[in-house]
Protein backbone atom coordinates (compact mmCIF):
# COMPACT_ATOMS: atom_id res chain seq x y z
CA UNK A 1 -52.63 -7.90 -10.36
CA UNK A 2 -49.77 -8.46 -13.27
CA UNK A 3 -46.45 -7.28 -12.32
CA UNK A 4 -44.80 -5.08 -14.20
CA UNK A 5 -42.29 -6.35 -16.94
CA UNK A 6 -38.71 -6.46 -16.41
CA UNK A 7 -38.14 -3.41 -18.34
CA UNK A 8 -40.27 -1.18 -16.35
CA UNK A 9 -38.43 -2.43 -13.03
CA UNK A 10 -35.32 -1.47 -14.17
CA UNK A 11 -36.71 1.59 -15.28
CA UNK A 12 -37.95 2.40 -11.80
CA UNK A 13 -34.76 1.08 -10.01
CA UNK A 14 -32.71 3.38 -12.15
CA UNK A 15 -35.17 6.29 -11.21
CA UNK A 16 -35.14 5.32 -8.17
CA UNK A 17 -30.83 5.43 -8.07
CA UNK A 18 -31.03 8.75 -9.78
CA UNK A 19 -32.99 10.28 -7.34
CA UNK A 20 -30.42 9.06 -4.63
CA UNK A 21 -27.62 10.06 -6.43
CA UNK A 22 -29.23 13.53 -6.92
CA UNK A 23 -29.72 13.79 -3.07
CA UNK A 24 -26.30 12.60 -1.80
CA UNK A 25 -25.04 15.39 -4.48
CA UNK A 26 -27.28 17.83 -2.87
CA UNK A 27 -26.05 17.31 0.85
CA UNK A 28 -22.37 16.54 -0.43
CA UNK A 29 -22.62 19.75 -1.64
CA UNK A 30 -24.27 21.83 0.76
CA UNK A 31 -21.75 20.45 3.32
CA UNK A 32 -18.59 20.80 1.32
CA UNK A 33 -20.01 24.61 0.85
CA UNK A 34 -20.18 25.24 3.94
CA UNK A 35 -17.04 24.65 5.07
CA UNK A 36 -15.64 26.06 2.20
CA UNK A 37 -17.23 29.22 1.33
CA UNK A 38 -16.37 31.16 4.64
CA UNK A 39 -13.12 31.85 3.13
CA UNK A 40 -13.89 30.83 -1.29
CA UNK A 41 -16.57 30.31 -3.12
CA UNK A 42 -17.02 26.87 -4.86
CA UNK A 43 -16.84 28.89 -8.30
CA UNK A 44 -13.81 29.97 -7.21
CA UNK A 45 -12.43 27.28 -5.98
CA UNK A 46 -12.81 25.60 -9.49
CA UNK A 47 -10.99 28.49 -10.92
CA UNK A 48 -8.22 28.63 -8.94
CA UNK A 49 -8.07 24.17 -9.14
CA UNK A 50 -7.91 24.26 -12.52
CA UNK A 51 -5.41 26.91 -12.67
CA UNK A 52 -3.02 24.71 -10.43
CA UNK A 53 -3.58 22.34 -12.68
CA UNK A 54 -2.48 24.14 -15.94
CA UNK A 55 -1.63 27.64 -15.13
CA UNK A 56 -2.09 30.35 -18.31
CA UNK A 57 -5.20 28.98 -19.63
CA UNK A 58 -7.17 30.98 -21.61
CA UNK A 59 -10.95 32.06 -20.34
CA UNK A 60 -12.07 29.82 -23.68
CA UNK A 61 -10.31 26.93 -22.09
CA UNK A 62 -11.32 27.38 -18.62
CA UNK A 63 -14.80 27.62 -19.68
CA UNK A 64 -14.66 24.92 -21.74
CA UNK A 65 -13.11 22.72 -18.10
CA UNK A 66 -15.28 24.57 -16.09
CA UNK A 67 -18.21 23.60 -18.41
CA UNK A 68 -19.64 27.56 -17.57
CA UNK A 69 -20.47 30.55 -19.71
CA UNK A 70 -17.79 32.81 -20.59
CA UNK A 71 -20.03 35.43 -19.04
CA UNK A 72 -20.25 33.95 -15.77
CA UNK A 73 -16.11 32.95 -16.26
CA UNK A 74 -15.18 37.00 -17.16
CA UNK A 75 -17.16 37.88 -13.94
CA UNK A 76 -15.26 35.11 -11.78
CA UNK A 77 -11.89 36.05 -13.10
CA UNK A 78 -12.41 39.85 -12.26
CA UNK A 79 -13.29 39.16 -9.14
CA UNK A 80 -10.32 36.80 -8.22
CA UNK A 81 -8.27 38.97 -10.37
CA UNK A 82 -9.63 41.89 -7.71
CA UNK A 83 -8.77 39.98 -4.72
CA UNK A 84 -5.08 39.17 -6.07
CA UNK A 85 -5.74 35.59 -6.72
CA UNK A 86 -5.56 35.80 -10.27
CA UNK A 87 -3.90 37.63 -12.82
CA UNK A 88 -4.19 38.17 -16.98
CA UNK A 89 -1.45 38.21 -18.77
CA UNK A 90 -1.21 38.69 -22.86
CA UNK A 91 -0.74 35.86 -24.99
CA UNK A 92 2.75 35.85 -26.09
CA UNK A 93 1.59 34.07 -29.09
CA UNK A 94 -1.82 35.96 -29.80
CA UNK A 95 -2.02 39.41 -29.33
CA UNK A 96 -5.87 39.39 -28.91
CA UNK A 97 -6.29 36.48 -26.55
CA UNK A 98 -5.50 36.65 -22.55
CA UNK A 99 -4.32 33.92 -20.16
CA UNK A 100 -5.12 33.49 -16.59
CA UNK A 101 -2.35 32.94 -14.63
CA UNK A 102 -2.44 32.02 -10.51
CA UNK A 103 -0.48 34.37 -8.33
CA UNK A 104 1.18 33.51 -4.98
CA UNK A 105 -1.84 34.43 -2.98
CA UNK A 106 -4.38 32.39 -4.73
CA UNK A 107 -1.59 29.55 -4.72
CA UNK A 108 -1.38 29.75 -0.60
CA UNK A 109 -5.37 30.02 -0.73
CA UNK A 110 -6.00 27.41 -2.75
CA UNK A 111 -3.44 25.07 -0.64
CA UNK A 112 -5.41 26.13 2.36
CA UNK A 113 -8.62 25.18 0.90
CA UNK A 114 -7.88 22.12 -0.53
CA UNK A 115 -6.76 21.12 2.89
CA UNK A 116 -10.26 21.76 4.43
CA UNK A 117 -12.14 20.40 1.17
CA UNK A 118 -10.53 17.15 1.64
CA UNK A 119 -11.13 17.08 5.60
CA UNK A 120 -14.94 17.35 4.64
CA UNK A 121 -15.05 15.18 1.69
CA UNK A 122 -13.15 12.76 3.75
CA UNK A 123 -16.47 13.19 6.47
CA UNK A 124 -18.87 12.82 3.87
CA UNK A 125 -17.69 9.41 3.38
CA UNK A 126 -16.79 8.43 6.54
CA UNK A 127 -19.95 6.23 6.70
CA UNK A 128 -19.01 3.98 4.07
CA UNK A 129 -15.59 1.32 4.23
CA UNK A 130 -12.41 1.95 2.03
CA UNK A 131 -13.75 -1.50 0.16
CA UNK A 132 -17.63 0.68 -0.29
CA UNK A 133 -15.40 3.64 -1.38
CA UNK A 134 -13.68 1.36 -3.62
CA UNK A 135 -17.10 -0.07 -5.24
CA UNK A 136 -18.73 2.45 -5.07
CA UNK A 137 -15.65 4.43 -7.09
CA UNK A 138 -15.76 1.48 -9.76
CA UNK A 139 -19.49 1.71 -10.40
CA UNK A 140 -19.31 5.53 -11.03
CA UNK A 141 -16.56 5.04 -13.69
CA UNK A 142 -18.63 2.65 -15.25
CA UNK A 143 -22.01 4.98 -15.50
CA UNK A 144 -19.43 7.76 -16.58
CA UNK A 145 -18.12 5.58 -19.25
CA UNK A 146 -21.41 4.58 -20.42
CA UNK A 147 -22.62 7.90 -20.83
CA UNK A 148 -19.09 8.53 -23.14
CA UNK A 149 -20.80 5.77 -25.12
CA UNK A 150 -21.56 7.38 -28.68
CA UNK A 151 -25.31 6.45 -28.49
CA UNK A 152 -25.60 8.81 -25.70
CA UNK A 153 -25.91 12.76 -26.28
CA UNK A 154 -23.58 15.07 -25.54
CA UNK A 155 -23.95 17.36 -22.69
CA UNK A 156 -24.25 20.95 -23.47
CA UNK A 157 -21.23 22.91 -23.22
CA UNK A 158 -20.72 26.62 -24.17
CA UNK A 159 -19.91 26.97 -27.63
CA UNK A 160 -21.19 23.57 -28.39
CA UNK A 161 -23.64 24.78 -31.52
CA UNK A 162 -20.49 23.95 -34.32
CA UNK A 163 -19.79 20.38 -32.47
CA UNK A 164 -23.06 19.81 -32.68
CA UNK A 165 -24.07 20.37 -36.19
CA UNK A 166 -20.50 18.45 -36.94
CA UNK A 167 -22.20 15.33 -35.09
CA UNK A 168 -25.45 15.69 -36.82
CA UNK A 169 -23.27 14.95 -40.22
CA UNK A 170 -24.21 18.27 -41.03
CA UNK A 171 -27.99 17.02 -42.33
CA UNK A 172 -29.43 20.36 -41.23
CA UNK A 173 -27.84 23.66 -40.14
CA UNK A 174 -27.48 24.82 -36.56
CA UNK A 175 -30.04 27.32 -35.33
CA UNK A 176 -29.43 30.98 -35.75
CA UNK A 177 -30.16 33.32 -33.48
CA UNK A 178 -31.48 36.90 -34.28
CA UNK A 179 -29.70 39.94 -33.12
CA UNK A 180 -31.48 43.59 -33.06
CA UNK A 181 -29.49 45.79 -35.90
C-alpha cells in the first residue's frame, strides 16, 4: 500500500485538530453555561462585557463586536433594558441613533458573573500547566493571525455585503435582494 503524500497528512492532522478544537469548544461551553446561565444568559453576558468595556455604544456597534444580527441585538437589549441592566439613551450627537448605556444593576451583575465565569474557565483548564496554558495561548494567536492573513476570507459579519463588494475591487455588484412592494 502507498502512503499518502505529505500534503494529505497534513490535511488530515489539521482535520483531525479542528475536530478537537470544535469539541473542547463544545464542552468549554456547555460548562461555562452552566454555571453561568442560572443567573445570565451567555448573550447577555456579552452585552453587558462589552458595555463595561465601552459604555454608550450604539446597537450598530455592538452588533458589529458581538458579530450578531441587529435583530437578535434589539431583542437582547429590550430584554436587559426590561430587567434594569441596560438603558438607551439618545445620541447627543445624532438625533436618530440610540446608545446603550450599563446601569448600576447590570454593573453589580456583571461583576458577579465575571467572578463565577473566571472560577469555571479557570476549571476548564485546570488539567493543563501554566507553561501548556502558555503554549497553548501562543499557538492560538498564531492560527488567529493566520486567518487575518489577506489570502484568507473574511468571516461574515452583519452588514458585511458593502465590505465585501469593496474587497472584490468592485468587479461585480453585490447581490440584491427582492422585497414584496
Amino acid at each position: 500500500m502507498v502512503p499518502p503524500p505529505e500534503s494529505a497528512r497534513g490535511d488530515q492532522a489539521a482535520v483531525r485538530a479542528w475536530v478537537r478544537i470544535l469539541a473542547v469548544h463544545k464542552r468549554a461551553l456547555a460548562a461555562i453555561r452552566e454555571d453561568l446561565e442560572h443567573e445570565m444568559t451567555l448573550p447577555r453576558f456579552d452585552l453587558l462585557a462589552n458595555l463595561v468595556r465601552s459604555d454608550g455604544q450604539t446597537l450598530a456597534s455592538l452588533s458589529r463586536s458581538m458579530l450578531v444580527t441587529a435583530g437578535n441585538l434589539t431583542g437582547l437589549v429590550d430584554r436587559a433594558a426590561r430587567d434594569g441592566m441596560v438603558e438607551r439613551r439618545a445620541d447627543p450627537s445624532d438625533r436618530r441613533a440610540w446608545r446603550v448605556h450599563l446601569t448600576a444593576k447590570g454593573q453589580r451583575a456583571f461583576r458577579d458573573a465575571e467572578r463565577r465565569h473566571a472560577a469555571r474557565v479557570a476549571r476548564v483548564f485546570s488539567g493543563l500547566s501554566q507553561a501548556e496554558i502558555s503554549t497553548l495561548t501562543r499557538l492560538l494567536d498564531k492560527l488567529r493571525t493566520t486567518l487575518r492573513e489577506p489570502d484568507m476570507p473574511a468571516p461574515s459579519r452583519p452588514g458585511s455585503a458593502a465590505r465585501a463588494h469593496a474587497e472584490r475591487g468592485a468587479r461585480s455588484p453585490p447581490r440584491r435582494t427582492r422585497t414584496k412592494p
